[in-house]
Protein backbone atom coordinates (compact mmCIF):
# COMPACT_ATOMS: atom_id res chain seq x y z
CA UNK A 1 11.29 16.95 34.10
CA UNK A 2 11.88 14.87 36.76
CA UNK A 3 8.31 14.79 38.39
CA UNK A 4 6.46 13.11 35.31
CA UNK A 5 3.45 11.06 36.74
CA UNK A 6 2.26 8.50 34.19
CA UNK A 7 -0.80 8.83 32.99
CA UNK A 8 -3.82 5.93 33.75
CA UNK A 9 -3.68 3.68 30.73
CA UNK A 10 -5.07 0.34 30.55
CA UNK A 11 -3.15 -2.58 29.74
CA UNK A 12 -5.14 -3.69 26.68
CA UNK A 13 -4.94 0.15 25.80
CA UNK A 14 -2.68 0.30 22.29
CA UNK A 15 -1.34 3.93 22.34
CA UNK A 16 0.59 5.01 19.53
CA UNK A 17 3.17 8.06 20.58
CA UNK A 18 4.06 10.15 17.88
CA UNK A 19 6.10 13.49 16.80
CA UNK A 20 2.98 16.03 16.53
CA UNK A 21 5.58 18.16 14.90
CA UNK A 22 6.42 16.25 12.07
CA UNK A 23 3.72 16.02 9.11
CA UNK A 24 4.92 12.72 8.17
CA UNK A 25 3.82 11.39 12.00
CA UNK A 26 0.51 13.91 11.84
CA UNK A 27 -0.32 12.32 8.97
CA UNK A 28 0.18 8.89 10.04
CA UNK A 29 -1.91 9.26 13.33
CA UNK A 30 -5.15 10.65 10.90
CA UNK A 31 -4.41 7.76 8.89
CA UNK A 32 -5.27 5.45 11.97
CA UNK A 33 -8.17 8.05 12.87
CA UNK A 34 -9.69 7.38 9.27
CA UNK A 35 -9.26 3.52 9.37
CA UNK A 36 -9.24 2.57 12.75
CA UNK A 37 -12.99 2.34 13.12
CA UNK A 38 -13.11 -0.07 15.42
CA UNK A 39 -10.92 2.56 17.74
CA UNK A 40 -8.49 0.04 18.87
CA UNK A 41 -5.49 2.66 19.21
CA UNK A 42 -5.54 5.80 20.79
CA UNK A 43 -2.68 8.55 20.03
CA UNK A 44 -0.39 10.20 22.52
CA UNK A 45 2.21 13.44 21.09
CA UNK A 46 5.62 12.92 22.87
CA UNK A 47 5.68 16.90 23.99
CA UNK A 48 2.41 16.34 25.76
CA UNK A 49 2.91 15.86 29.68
CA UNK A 50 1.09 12.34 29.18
CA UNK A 51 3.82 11.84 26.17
CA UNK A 52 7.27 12.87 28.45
CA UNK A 53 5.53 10.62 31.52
CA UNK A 54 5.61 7.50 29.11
CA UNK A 55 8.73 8.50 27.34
CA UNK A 56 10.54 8.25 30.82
CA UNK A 57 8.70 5.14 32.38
CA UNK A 58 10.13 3.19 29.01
CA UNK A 59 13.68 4.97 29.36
CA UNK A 60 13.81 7.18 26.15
CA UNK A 61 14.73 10.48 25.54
CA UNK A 62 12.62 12.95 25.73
CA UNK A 63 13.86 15.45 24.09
CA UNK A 64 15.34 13.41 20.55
CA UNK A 65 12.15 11.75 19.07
CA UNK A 66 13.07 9.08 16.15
CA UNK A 67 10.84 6.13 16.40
CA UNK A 68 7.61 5.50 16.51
CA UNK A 69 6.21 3.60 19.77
CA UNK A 70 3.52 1.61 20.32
CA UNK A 71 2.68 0.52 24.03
CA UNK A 72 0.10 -2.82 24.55
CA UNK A 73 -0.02 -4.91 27.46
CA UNK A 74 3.17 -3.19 29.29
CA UNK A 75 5.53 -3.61 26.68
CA UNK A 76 6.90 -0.88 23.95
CA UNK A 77 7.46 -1.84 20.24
CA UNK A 78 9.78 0.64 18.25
CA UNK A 79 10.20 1.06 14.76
CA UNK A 80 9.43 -1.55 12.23
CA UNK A 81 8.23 -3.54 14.76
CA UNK A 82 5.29 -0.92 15.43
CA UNK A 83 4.20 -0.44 12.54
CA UNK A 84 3.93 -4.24 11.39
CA UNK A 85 1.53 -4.60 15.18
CA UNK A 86 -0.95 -1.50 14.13
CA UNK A 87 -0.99 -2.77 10.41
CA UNK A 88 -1.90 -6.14 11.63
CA UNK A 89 -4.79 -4.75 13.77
CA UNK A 90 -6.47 -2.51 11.29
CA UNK A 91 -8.55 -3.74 9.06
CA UNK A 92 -8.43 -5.32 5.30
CA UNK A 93 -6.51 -4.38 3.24
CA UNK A 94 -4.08 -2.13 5.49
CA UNK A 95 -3.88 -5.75 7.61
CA UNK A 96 -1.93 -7.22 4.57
CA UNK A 97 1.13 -4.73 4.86
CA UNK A 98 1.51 -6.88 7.88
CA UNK A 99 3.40 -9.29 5.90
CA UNK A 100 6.45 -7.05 6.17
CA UNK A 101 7.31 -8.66 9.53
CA UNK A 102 8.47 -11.74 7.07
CA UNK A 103 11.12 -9.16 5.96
CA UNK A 104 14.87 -9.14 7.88
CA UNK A 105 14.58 -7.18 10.20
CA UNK A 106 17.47 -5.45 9.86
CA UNK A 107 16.44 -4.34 6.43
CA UNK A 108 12.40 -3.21 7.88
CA UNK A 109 14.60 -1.10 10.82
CA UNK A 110 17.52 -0.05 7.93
CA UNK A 111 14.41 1.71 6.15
CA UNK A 112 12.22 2.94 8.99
CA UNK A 113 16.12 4.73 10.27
CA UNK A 114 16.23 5.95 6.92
CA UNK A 115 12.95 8.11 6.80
CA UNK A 116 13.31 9.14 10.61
CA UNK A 117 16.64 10.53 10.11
CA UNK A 118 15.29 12.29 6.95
CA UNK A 119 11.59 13.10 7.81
CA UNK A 120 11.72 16.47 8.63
CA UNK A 121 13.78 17.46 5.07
CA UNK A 122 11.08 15.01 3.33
CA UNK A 123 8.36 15.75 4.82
CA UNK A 124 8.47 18.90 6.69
CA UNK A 125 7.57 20.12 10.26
CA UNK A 126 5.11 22.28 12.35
CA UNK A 127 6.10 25.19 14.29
CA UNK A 128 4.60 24.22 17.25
CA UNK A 129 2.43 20.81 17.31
CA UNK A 130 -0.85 20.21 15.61
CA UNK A 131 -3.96 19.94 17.28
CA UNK A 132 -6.38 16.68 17.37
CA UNK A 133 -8.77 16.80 13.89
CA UNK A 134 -12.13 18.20 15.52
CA UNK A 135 -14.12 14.83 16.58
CA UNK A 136 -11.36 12.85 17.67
CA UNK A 137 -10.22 14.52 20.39
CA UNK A 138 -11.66 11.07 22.96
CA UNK A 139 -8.88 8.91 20.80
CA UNK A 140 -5.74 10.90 22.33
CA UNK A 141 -4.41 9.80 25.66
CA UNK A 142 -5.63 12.40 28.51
């Protein structure tokens, strides 16, 4: 996959790329369907084309998914760090779990590595990924 063309994002775009295998990532990205109602994130799968482009522009591997990744303004956030930047832009009261940034670090990482490494035995997995809920399809990355 060596001729991935990125896909046409804006800079102020926030796109969240998740596992659309897992259930524990499916069910996070209808999470931010429900509550993001001001639509401030849109949702890219890492197996889509648009997924593998961004994947290899930000040098991970794209073939071994275990973080979450949130792209703004030409940076990537990972992990704990991700999730503390979308819970601070949704709104109240998901905003407060935002607080969690005041936690080490290496403790917020220790238990985001836990529950990656684990999801799939926790949580489960699709056979092949899940489609968009019908209606959101214009919040995933084209």
């Amino acid at each position: 996959m060596t001729n991935l063309q990125l896909p046409a994002i804006d800079p102020q775009d926030r796109i969240i790329l998740f596992d659309a295998v897992c259930k524990l990532c499916n069910h996070w990205s209808r999470f931010i369907l429900r509550f993001d109602r001001r639509e401030r994130f849109k949702l890219c799968s890492v197996q889509s084309p648009q997924g593998q482009a961004l994947l290899a522009h930000y040098d991970f591997p794209l073939d071994q998914y275990d973080t979450l990744l949130l792209i703004h303004n030409g940076t990537c956030l990972t992990r704990s760090d991700a999730i503390i930047a979308i819970m601070a832009a949704m709104p109240f009261p998901w905003s407060i779990l935002a607080l969690m940034r005041w936690l080490p670090k290496r403790l917020r990482d220790g238990g985001y590595h836990f529950i990656a490494r684990n999801r799939y035995r926790l949580f489960g997995r699709y056979d092949h990924c899940a489609l968009p809920p019908e209606g959101y399809q214009k919040r995933f990355l084209e």
